[in-house]
Protein backbone atom coordinates (compact mmCIF):
# COMPACT_ATOMS: atom_id res chain seq x y z
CA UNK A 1 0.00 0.00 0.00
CA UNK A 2 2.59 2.77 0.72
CA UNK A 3 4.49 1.87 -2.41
CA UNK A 4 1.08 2.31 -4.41
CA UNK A 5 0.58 5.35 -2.70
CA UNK A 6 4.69 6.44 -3.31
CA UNK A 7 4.37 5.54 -6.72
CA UNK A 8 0.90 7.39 -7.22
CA UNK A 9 2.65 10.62 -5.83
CA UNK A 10 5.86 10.38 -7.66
CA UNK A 11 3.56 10.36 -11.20
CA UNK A 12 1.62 13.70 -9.96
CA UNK A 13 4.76 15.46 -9.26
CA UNK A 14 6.33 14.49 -12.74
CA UNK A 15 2.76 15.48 -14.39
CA UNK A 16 3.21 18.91 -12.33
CA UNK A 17 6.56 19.45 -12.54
CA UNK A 18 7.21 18.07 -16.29
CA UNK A 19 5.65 21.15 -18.33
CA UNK A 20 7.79 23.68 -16.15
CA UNK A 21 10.52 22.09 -16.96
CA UNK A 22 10.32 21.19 -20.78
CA UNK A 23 8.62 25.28 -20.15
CA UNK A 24 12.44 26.56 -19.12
CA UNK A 25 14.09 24.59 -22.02
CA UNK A 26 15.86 22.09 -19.80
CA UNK A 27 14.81 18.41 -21.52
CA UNK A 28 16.60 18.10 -24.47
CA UNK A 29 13.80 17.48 -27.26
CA UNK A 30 14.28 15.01 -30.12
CA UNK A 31 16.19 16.17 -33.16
CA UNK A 32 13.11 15.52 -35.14
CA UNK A 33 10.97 17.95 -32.83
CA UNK A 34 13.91 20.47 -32.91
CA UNK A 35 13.81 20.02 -36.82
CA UNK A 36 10.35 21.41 -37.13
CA UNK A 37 9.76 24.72 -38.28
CA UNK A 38 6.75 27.39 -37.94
CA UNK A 39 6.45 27.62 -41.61
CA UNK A 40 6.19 23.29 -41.78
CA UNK A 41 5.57 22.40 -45.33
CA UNK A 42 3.89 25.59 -46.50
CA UNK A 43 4.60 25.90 -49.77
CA UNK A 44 7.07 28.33 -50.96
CA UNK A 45 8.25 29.26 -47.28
CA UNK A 46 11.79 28.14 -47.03
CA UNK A 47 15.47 29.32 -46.69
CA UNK A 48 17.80 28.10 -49.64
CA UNK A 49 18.17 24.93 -51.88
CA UNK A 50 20.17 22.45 -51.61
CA UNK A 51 21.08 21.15 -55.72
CA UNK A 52 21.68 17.17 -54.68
CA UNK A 53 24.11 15.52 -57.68
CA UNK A 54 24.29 12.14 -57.63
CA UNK A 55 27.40 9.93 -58.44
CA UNK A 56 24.96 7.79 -60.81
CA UNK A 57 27.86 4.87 -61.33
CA UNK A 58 27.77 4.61 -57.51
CA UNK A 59 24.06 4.41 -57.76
CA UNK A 60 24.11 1.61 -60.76
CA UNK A 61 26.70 -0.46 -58.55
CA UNK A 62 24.26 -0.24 -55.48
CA UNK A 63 21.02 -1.18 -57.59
CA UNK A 64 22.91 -3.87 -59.07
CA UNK A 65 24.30 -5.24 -55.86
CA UNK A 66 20.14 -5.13 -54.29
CA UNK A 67 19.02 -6.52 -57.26
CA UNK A 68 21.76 -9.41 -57.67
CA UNK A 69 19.62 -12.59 -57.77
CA UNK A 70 16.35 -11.49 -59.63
CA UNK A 71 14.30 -8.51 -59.55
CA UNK A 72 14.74 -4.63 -60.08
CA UNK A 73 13.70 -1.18 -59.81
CA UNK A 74 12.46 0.62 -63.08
CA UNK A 75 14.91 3.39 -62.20
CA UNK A 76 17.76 1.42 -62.31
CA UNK A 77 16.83 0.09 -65.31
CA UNK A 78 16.47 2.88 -67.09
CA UNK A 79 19.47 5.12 -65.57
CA UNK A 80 21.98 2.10 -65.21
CA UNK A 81 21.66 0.53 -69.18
CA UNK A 82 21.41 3.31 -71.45
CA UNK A 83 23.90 6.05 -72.09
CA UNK A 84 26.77 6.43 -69.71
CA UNK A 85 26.19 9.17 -67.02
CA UNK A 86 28.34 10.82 -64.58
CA UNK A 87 26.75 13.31 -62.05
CA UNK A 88 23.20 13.32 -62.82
CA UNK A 89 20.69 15.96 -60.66
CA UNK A 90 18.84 13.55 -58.00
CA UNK A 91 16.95 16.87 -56.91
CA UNK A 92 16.74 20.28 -56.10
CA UNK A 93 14.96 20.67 -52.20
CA UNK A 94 14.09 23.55 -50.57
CA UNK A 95 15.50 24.10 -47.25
CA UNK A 96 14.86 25.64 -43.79
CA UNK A 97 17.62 26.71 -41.92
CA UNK A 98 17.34 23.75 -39.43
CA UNK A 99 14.94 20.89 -41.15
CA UNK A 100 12.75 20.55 -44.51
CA UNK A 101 10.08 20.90 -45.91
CA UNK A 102 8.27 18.27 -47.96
CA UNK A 103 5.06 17.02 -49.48
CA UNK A 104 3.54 19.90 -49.07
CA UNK A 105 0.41 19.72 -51.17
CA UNK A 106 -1.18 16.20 -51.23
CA UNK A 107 -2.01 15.13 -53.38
CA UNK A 108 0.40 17.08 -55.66
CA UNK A 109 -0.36 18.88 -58.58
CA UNK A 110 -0.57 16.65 -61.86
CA UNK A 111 2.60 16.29 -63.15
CA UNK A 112 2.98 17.06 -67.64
CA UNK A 113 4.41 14.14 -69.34
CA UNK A 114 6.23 16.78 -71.67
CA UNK A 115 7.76 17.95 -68.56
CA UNK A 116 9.19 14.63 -67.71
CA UNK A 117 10.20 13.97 -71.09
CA UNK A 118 12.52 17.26 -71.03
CA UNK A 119 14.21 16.56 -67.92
CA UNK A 120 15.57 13.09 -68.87
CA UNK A 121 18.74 14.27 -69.80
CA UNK A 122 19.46 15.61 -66.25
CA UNK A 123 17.44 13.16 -64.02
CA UNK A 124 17.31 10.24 -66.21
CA UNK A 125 14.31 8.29 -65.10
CA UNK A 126 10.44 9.19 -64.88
CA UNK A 127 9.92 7.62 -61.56
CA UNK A 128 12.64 10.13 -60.28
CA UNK A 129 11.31 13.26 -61.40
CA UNK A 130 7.35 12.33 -60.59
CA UNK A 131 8.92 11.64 -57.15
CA UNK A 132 11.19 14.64 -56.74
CA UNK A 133 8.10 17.00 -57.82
CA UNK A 134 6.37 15.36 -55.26
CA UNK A 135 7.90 15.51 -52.62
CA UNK A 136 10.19 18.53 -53.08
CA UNK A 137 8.94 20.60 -55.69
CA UNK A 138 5.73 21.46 -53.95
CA UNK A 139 7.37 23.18 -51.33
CA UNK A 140 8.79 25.28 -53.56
CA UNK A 141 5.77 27.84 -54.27
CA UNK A 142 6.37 27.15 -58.09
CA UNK A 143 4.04 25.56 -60.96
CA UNK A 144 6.01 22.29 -61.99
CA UNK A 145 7.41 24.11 -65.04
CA UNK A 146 8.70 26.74 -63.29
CA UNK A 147 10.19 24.51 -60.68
CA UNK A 148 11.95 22.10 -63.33
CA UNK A 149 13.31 24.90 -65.28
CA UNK A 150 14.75 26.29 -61.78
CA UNK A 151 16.54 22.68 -61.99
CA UNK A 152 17.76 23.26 -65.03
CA UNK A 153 19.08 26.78 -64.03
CA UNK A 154 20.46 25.60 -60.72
CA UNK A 155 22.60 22.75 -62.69
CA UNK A 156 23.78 25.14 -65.59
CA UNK A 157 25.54 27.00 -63.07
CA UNK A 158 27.50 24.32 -61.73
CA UNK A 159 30.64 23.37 -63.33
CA UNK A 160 31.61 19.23 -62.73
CA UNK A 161 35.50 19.39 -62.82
CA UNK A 162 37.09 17.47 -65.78
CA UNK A 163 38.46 14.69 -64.30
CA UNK A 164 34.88 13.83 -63.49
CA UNK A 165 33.56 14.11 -66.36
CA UNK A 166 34.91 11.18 -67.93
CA UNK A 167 35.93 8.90 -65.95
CA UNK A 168 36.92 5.27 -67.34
CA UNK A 169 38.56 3.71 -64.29
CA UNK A 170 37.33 3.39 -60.41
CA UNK A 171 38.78 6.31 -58.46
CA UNK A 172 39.70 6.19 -54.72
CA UNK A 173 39.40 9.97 -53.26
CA UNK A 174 38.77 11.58 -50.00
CA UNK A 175 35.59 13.72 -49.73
CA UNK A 176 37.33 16.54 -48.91
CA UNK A 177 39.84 16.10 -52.68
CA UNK A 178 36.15 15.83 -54.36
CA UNK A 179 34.87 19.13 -52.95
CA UNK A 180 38.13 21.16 -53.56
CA UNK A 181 37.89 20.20 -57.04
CA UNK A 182 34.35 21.51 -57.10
CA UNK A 183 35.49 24.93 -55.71
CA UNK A 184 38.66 25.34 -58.04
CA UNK A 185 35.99 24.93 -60.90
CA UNK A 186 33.14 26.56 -59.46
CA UNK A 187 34.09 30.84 -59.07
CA UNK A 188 32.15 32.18 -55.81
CA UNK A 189 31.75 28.33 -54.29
CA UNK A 190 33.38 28.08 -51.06
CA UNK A 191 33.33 24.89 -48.60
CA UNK A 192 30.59 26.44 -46.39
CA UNK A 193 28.37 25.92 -49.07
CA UNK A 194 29.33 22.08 -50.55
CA UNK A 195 29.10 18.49 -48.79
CA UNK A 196 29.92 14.62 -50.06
CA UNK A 197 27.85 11.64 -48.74
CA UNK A 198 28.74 8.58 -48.94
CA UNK A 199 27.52 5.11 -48.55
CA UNK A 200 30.18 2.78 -46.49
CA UNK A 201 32.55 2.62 -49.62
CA UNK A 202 31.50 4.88 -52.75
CA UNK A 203 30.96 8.29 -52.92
CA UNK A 204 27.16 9.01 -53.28
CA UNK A 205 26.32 12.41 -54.08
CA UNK A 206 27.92 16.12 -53.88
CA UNK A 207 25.31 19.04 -52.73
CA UNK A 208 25.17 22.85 -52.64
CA UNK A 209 23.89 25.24 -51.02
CA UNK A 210 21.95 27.97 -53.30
CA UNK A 211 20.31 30.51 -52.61
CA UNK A 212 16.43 31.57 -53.95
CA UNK A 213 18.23 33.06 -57.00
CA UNK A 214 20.46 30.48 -56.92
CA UNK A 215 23.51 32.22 -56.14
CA UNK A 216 25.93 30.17 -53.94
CA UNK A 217 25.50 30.47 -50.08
CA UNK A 218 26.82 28.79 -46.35
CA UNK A 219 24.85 26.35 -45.21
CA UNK A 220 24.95 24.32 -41.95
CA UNK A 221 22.60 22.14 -42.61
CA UNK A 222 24.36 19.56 -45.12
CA UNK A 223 27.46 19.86 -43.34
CA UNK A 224 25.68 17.40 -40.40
CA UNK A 225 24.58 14.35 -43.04
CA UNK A 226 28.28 14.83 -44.62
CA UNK A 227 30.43 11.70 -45.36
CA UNK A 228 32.59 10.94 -42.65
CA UNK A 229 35.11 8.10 -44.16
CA UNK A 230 38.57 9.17 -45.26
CA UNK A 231 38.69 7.54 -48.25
CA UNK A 232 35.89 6.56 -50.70
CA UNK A 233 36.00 4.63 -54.32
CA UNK A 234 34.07 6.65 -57.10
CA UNK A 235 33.35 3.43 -59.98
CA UNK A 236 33.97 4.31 -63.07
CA UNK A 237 31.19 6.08 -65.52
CA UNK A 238 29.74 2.65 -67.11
CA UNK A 239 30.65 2.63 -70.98
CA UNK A 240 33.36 4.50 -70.10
């Protein structure tokens, strides 16, 4: 009986005492709650973009590697057996300062085949670019041709350094080699503003930080999902 009663008393003063506390900022919230942001997925209230470029051999290799044994993703298919790519654009995502935004209108906007059709030669696979409108280009405040020829805009301005650009033979580099080679060929970039991730042995994807007119800008937001390994293997572009 008195450790029913103990017990009972110990969960009022915790139910008291509890908002007080999380009231003077002294419980440490999860990062997801911290994340969150007053404008939360209303559409064209963000910070920046972050331009996402994906290693696509790295991505081929991967696909390959879950598909080994039967089976596979229409992507994959369609990115990893026709002509050889290097960096395509995985996305372009509209950013707060601390967290994103996404699927903000659901359900989306219908999505123009012709659109799709145009933007193969940067993201090179339908399912890609219905999914990227989706989830990131409704955040963005845009119509979906206004928001793919931002894409388009965003990845003119970046420069892909030459020895990237054709690259017949599997490359071991740090992350840190693969964004000063970005900066040396990209005037006005700086490495506030450009981050490598990585899977646990190939480089995945290099992304910058842009501003709403697309003009490079510091960002600490990428800097937190950044590749951590010293060393990772780009594969070679396939057909290469």
């Amino acid at each position: 009986m008195f450790h029913f009663r103990l017990h009972s008393f110990t969960r009022l003063v915790i139910s008291l005492t509890l908002p007080l506390v999380l009231a003077a900022g002294l419980v440490a919230l999860p990062d997801a709650a911290k994340a969150q942001d007053r404008r939360q997925n209303a559409p064209g209230e963000f910070d920046f973009y972050v331009l996402s470029l994906s290693w696509s051999p790295s991505f081929c290799e991967e696909a390959s590697e879950r598909n080994r044994g039967g089976g596979g993703g229409g992507r994959s298919q369609m990115q990893c057996s026709g002509r050889p790519y290097a960096f395509v654009v995985h996305g372009l995502w509209p950013q707060y300062e601390n967290g994103f935004p996404e699927y903000c209108q659901r359900p989306s906007p219908r999505l123009n085949r012709n659109i799709v059709s145009s933007m193969l030669d940067l993201m090179p696979a339908p399912g890609l670019i219905f999914n990227e409108w989706d989830k990131h280009g409704t955040c963005t405040g845009l119509d979906s041709r206004n928001y793919f020829e931002t894409i388009r805009k965003a990845r003119a301005a970046i420069k892909i350094p030459a020895e990237y650009l054709e690259l017949s033979q599997a490359k071991t580099v740090a992350p840190g080699e693969v964004e000063e080679a970005f900066i040396r060929a990209n005037a006005g970039l700086s490495n506030a503003a450009i981050s490598v991730t990585c899977n646990r042995t190939r480089l995945s994807e290099v992304r910058i930080c842009l501003s709403k007119d697309l003009q490079f800008r510091a960002c600490e937001e990428i800097e937190r999902r950044a590749c951590r390994r010293d060393q990772v293997t780009m594969p070679p572009i396939r057909g290469g």
